[in-house]
Protein backbone atom coordinates (compact mmCIF):
# COMPACT_ATOMS: atom_id res chain seq x y z
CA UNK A 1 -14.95 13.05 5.25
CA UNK A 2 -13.50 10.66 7.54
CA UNK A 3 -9.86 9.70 8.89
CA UNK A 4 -8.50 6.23 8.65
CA UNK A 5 -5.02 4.90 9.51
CA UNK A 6 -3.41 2.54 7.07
CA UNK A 7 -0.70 0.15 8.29
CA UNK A 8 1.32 -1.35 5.35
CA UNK A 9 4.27 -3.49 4.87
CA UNK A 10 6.19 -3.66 1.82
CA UNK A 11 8.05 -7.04 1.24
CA UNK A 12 10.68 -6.74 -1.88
CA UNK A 13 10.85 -3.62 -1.10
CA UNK A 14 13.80 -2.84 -3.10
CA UNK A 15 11.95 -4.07 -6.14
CA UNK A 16 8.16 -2.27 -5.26
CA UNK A 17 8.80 0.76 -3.40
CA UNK A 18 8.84 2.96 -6.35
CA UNK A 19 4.94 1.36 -7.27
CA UNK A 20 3.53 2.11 -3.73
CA UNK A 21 5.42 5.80 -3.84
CA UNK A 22 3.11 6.23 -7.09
CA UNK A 23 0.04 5.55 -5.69
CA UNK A 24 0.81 7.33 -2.33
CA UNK A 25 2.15 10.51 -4.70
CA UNK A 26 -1.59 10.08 -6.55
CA UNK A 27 -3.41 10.39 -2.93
CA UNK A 28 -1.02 12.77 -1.89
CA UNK A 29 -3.68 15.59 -0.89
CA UNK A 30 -5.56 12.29 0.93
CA UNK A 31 -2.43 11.59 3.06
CA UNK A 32 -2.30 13.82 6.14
CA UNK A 33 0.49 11.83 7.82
CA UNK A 34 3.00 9.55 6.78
CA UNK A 35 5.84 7.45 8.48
CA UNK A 36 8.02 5.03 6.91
CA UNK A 37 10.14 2.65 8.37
CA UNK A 38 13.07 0.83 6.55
CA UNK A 39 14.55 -2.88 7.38
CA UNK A 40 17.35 -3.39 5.25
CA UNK A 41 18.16 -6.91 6.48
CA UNK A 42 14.55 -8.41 5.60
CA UNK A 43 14.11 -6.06 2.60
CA UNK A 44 11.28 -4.55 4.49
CA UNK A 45 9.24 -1.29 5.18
CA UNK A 46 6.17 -0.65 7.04
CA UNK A 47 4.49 2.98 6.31
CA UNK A 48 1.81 4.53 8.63
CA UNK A 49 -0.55 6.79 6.88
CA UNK A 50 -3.21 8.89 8.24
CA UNK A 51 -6.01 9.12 5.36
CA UNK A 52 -8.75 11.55 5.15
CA UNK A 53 -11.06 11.42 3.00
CA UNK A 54 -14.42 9.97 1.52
CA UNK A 55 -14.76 6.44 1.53
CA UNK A 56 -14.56 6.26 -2.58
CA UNK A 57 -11.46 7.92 -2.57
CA UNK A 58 -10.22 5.38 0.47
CA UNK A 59 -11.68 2.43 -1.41
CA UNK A 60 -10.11 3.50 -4.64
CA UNK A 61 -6.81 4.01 -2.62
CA UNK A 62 -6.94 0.48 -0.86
CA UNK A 63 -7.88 -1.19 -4.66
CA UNK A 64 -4.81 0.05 -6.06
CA UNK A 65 -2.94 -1.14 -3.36
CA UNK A 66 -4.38 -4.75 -3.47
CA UNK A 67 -2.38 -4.90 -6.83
CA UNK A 68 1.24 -4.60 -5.15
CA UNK A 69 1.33 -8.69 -4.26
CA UNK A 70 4.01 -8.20 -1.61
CA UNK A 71 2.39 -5.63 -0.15
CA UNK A 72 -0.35 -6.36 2.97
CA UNK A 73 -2.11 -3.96 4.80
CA UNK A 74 -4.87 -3.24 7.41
CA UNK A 75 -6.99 -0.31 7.45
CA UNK A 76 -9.07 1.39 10.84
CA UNK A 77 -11.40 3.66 10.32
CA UNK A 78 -11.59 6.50 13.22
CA UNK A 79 -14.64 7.74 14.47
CA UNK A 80 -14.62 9.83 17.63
CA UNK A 81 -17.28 11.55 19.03
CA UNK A 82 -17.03 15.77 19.22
């Protein structure tokens, strides 16, 4: 099990935000935290996620993402030492 952070930005988001709520709603138990951000002039949000979880479930997770077009996001994997 590992924790990754997942930066995304939803563009139309007026029009896909209900599609990227599904999919985070399907990882829900994957999603430790979550923090959305709203820009109603540029019909814009940007969500923070803190993921744990094996890296099928993440790559399953970032897959269905990839198939929300105006959606882009970056992924980082954390790894610290104990």
């Amino acid at each position: 099990m590992k924790d990754s952070i997942i930066a995304l930005q939803v563009d139309e988001r007026d029009n896909f935000a209900s599609d990227v709520q599904n999919i985070l709603t399907k990882y829900g138990t994957n999603i430790k935290t979550r923090l959305g951000l709203h820009n109603n002039e540029k019909n814009q949000g940007l969500i923070l996620i803190e993921f744990a979880g094996k890296d099928k479930e993440l790559n399953n997770f970032k897959d269905e993402l990839k198939d929300i077009k105006p959606l882009n996001f970056k992924a980082m994997n954390l790894n610290f030492k104990q």
